[in-house]
C-alpha atoms as a PDB file:
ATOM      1  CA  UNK A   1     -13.575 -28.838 -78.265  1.00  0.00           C
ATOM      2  CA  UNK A   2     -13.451 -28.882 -74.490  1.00  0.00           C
ATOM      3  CA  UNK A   3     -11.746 -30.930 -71.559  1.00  0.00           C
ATOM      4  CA  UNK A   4     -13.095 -34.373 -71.528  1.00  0.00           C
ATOM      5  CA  UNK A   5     -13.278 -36.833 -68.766  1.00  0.00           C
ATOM      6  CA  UNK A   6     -12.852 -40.038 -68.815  1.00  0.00           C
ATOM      7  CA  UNK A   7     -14.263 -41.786 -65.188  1.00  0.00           C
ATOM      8  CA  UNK A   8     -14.114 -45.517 -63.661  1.00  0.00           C
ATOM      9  CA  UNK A   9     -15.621 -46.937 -60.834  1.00  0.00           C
ATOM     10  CA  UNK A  10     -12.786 -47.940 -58.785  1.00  0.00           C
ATOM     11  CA  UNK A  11     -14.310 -50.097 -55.845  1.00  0.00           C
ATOM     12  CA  UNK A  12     -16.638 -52.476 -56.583  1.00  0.00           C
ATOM     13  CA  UNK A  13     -17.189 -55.050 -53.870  1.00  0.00           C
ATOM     14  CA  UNK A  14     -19.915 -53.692 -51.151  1.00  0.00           C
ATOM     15  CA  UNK A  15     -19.674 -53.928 -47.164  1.00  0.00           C
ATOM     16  CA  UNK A  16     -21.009 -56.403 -45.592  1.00  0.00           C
ATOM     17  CA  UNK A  17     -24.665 -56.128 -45.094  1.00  0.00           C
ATOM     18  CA  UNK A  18     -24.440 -54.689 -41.065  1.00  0.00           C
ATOM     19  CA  UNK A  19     -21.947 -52.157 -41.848  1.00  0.00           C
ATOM     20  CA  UNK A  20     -23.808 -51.233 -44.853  1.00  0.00           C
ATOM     21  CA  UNK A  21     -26.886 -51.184 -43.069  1.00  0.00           C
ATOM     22  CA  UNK A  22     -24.927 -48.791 -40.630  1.00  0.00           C
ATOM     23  CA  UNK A  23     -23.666 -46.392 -43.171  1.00  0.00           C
ATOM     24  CA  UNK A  24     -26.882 -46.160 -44.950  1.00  0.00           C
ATOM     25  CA  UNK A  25     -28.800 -45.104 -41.492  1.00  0.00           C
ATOM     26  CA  UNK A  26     -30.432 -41.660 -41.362  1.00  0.00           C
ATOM     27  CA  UNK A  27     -30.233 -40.193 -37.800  1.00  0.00           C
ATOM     28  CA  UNK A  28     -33.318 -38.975 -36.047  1.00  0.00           C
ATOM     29  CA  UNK A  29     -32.855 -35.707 -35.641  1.00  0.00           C
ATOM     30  CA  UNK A  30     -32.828 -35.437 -39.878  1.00  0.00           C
ATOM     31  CA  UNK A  31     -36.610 -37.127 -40.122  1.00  0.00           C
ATOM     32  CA  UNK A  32     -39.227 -35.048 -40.126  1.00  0.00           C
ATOM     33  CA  UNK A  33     -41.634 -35.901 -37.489  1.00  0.00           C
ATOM     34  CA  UNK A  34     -45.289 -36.018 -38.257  1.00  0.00           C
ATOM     35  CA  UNK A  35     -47.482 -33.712 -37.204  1.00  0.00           C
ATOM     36  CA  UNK A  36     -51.116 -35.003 -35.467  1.00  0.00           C
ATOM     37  CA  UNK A  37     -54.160 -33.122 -36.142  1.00  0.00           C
ATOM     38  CA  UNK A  38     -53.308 -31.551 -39.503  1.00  0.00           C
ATOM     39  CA  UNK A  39     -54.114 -32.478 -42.867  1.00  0.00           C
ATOM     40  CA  UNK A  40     -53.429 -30.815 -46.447  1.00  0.00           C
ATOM     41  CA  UNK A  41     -56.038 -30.357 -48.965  1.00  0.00           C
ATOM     42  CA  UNK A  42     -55.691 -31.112 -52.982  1.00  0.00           C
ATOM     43  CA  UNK A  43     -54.993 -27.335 -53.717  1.00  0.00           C
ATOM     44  CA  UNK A  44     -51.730 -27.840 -51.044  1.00  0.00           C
ATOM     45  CA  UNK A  45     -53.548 -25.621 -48.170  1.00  0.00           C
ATOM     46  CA  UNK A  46     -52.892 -27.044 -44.560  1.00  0.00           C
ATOM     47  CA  UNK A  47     -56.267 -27.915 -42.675  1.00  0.00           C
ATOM     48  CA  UNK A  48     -55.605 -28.076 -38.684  1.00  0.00           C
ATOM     49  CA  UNK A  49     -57.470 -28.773 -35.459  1.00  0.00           C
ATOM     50  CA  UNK A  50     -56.680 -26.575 -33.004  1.00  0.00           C
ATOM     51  CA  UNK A  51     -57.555 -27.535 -29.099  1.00  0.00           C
ATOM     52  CA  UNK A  52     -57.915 -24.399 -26.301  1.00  0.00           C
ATOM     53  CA  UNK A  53     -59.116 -24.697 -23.390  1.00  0.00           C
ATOM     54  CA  UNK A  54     -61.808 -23.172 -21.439  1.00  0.00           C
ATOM     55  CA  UNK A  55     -61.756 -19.688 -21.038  1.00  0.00           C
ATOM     56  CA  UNK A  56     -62.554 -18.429 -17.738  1.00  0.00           C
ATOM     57  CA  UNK A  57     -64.197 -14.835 -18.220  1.00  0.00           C
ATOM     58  CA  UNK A  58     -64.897 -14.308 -14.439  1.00  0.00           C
ATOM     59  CA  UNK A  59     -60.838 -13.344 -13.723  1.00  0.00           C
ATOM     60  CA  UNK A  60     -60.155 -11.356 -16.975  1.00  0.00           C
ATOM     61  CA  UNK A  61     -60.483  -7.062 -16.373  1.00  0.00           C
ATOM     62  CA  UNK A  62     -63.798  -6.333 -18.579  1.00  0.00           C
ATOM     63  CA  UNK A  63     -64.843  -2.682 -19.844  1.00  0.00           C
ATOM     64  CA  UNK A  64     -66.290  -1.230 -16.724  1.00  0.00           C
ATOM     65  CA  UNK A  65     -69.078   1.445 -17.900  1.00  0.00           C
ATOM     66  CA  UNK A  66     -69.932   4.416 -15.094  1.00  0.00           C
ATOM     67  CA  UNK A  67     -73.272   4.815 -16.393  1.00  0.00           C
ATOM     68  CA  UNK A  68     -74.505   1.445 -15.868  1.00  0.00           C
ATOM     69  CA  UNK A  69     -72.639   1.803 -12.135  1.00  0.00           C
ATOM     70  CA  UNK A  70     -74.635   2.517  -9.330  1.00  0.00           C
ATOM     71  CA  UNK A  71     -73.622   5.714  -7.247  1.00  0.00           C
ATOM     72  CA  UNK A  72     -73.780   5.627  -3.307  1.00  0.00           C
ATOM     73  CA  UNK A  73     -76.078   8.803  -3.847  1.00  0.00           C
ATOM     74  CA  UNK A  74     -78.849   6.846  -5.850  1.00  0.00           C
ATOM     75  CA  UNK A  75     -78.610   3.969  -3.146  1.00  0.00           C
ATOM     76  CA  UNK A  76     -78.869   6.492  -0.165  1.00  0.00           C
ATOM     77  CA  UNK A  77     -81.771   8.172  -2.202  1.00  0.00           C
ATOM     78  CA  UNK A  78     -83.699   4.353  -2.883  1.00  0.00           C
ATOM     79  CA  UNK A  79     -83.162   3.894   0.984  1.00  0.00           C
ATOM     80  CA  UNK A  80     -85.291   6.858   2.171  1.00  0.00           C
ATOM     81  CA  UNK A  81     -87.406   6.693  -0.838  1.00  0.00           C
ATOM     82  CA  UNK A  82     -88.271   2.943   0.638  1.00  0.00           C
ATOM     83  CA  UNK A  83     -87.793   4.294   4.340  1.00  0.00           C
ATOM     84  CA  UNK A  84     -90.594   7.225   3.602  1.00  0.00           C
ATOM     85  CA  UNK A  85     -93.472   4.563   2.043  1.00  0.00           C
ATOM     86  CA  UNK A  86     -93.171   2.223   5.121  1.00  0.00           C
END
């Protein structure tokens, strides 16, 4: 029908056990490292904690609105206004 294959074991007598041991090691870099604070669900979706800091709203540039801005005329006018009741 088709090519056949006939195959043997050719060495059968084992290392000794600290070579062995040496052959069979998997180096670090191939082990996947496990990952703190996350967690996986029944349905396979990852569940994670996520840690930020404080935010510090005082340095960021906010939306400045000239409406609510007070103009050196209304200031001047509140002076005199106050100036005129004393």
């Amino acid at each position: 029908m088709g090519p056949s294959l006939n195959l043997e074991v050719m060495r059968k007598k084992l290392a000794d056990d600290t070579l062995f041991k040496l052959a069979c090691k998997k180096p670090k870099a191939l082990m996947k490292k496990r990952r703190k604070n996350m967690s996986e669900d029944v349905f396979g979706n990852q569940l994670a904690r996520v840690h930020v800091g404080k935010q510090r709203t005082d340095d960021i540039q906010t939306r400045k609105v000239k409406a609510l801005k007070k103009t050196p005329l209304v200031e001047a006018a509140a002076g005199e206004d106050a100036a005129m009741e004393e």
